[in-house]
C-alpha atoms as a PDB file:
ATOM      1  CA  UNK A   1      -7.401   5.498  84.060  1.00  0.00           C
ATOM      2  CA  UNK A   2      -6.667   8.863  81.803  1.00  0.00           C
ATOM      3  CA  UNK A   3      -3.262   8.370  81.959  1.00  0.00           C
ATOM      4  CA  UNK A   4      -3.067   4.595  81.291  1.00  0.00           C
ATOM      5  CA  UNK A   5      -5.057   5.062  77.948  1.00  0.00           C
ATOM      6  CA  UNK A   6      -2.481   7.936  77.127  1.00  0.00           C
ATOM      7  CA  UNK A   7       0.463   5.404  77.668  1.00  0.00           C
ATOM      8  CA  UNK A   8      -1.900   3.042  75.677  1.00  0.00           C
ATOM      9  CA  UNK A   9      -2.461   5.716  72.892  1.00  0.00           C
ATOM     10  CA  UNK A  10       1.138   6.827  72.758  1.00  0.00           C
ATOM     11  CA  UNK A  11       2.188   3.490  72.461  1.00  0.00           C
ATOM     12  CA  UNK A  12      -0.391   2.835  69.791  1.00  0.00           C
ATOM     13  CA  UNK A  13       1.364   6.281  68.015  1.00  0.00           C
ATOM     14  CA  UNK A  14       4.791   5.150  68.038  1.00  0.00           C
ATOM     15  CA  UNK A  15       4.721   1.957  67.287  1.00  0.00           C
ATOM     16  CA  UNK A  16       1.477   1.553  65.246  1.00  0.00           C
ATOM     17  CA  UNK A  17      -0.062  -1.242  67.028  1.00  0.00           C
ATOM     18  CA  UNK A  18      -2.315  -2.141  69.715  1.00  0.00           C
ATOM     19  CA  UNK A  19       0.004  -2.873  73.250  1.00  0.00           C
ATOM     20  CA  UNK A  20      -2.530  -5.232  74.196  1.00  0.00           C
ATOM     21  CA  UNK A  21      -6.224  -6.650  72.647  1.00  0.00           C
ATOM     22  CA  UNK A  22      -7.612  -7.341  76.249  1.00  0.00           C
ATOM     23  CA  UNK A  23      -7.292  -6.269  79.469  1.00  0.00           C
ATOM     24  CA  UNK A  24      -6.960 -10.031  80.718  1.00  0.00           C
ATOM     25  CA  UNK A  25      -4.871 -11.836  82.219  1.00  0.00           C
ATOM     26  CA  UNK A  26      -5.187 -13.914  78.950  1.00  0.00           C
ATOM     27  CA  UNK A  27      -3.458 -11.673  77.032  1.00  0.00           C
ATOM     28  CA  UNK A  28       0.401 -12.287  76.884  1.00  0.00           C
ATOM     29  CA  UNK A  29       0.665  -8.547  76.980  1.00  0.00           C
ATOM     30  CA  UNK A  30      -1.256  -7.146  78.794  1.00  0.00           C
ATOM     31  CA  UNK A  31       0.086  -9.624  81.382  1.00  0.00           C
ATOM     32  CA  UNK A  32       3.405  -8.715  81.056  1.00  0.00           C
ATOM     33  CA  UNK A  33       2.454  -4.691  81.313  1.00  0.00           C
ATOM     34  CA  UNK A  34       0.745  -5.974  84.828  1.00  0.00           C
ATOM     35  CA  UNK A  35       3.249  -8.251  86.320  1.00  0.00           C
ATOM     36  CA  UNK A  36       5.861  -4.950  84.851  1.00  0.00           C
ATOM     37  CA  UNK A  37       8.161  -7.686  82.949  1.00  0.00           C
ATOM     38  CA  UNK A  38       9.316  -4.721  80.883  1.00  0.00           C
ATOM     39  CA  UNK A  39      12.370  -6.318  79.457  1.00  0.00           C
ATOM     40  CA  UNK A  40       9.864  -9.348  78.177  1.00  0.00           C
ATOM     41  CA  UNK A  41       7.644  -6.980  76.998  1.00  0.00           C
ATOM     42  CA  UNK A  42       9.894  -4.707  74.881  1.00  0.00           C
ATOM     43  CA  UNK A  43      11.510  -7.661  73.428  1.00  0.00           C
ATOM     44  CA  UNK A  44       8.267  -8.717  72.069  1.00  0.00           C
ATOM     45  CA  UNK A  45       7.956  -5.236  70.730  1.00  0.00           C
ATOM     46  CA  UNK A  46      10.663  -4.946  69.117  1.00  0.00           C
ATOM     47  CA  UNK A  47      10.355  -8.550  67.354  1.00  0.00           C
ATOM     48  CA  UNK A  48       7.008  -7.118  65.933  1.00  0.00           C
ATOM     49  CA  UNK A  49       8.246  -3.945  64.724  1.00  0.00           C
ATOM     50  CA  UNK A  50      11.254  -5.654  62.832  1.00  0.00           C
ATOM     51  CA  UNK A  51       8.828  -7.342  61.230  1.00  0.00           C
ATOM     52  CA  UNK A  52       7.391  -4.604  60.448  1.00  0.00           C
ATOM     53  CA  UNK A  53      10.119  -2.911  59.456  1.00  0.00           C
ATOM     54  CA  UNK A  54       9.877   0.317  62.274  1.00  0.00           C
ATOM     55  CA  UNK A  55      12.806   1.273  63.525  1.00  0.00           C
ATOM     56  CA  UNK A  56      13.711   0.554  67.009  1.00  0.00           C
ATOM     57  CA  UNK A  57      15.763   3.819  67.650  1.00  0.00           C
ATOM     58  CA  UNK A  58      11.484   4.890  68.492  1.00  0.00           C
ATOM     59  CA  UNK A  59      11.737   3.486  71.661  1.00  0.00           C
ATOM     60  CA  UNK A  60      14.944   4.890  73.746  1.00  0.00           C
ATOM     61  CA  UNK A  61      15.341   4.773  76.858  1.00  0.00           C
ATOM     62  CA  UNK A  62      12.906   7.988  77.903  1.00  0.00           C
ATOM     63  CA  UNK A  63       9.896   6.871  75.957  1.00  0.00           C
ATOM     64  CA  UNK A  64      10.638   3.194  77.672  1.00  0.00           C
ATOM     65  CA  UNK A  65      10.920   4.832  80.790  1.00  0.00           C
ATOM     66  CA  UNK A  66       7.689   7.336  80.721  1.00  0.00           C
ATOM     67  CA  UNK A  67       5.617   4.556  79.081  1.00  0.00           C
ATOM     68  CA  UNK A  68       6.313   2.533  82.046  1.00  0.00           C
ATOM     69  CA  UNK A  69       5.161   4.611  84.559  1.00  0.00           C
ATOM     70  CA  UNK A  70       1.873   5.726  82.229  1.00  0.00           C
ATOM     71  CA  UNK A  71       1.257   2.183  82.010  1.00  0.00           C
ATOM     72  CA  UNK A  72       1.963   1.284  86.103  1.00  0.00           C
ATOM     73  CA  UNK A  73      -1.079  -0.961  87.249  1.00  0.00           C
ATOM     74  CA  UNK A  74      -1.113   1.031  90.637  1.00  0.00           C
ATOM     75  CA  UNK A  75      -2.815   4.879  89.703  1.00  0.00           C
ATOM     76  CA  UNK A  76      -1.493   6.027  92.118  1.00  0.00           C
ATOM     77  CA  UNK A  77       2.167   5.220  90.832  1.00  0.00           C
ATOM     78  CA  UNK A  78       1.211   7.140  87.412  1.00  0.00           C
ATOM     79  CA  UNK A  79       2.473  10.584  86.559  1.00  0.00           C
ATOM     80  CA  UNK A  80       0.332  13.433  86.165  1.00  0.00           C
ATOM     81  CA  UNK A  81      -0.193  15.503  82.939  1.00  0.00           C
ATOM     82  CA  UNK A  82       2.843  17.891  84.062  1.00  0.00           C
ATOM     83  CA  UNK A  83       5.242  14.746  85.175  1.00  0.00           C
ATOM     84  CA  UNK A  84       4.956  13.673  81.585  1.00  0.00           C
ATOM     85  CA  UNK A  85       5.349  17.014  80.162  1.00  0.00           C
ATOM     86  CA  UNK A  86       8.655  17.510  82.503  1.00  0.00           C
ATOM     87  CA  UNK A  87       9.628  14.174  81.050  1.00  0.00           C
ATOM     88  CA  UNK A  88      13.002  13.658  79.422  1.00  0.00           C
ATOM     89  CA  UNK A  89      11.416  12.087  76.116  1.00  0.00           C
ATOM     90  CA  UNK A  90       8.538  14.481  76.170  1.00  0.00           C
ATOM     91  CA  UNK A  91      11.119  17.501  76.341  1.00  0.00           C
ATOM     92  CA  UNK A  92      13.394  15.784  73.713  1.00  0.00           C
ATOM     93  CA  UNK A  93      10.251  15.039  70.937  1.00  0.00           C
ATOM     94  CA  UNK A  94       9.734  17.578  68.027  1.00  0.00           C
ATOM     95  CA  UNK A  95       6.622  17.569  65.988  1.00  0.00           C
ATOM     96  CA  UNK A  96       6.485  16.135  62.322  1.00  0.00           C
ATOM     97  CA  UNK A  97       6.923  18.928  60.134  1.00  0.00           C
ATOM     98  CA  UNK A  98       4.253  19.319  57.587  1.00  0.00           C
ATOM     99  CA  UNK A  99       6.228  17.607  54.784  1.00  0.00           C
ATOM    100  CA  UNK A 100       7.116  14.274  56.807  1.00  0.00           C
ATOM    101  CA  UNK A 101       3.160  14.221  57.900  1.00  0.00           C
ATOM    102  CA  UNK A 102       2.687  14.140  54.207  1.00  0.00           C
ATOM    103  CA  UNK A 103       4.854  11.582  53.670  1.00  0.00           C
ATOM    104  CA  UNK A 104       4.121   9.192  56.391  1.00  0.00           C
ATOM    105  CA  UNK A 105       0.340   9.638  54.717  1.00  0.00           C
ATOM    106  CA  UNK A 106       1.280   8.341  51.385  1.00  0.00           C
ATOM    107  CA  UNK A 107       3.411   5.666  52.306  1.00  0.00           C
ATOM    108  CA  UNK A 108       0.099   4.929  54.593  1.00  0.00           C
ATOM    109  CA  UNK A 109      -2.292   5.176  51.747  1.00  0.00           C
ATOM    110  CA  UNK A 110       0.302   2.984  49.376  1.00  0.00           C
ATOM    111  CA  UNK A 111       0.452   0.335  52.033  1.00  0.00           C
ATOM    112  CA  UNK A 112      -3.291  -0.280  52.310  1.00  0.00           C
END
């Protein structure tokens, strides 16, 4: 379940919402993540963050690809820790410097 709630989390990071509100079948999401109707499901995701104005260059084709598997129903089908650190997106992915932090705070703050 570790890695799940990382693919949850990292989800959560990128886009800055929740992937799902429930784990039931209920939820249009969380249904889709389950059944793995990925193309549905980014769609979706994409619609929101228009709307939101986040640009969709955040999810290429590695994040899509590693959030997948972190998000597989079956554990067993998940990576491990190293998988994901071996992964094409996570190899690719530089941290914020200090200044965009900054800036990504204040445009936070001034939003709220």
């Amino acid at each position: 379940m570790d890695i799940f709630a990382l693919g949850k989390l990292l989800l959560i990071f990128v886009t800055g919402f929740n992937p799902f509100k429930t784990s039931k079948d209920t939820d249009i999401n969380y249904s889709l993540i389950l059944k793995g109707q990925w193309t549905a499901y980014w769609k979706m995701t994409q619609n929101w963050m228009k709307k939101k104005w986040i640009k969709n260059e955040t999810l290429n084709k590695d994040l899509k690809s590693l959030l997948e598997s972190m998000l597989h129903p079956d554990p067993s089908q998940r990576p491990s820790i190293q998988q994901i650190r071996e992964s094409n997106w996570f190899k690719k992915t530089q941290p914020a410097s200090l200044d965009e932090v900054r800036i990504a705070m204040i445009r936070a703050k001034n939003q709220s």
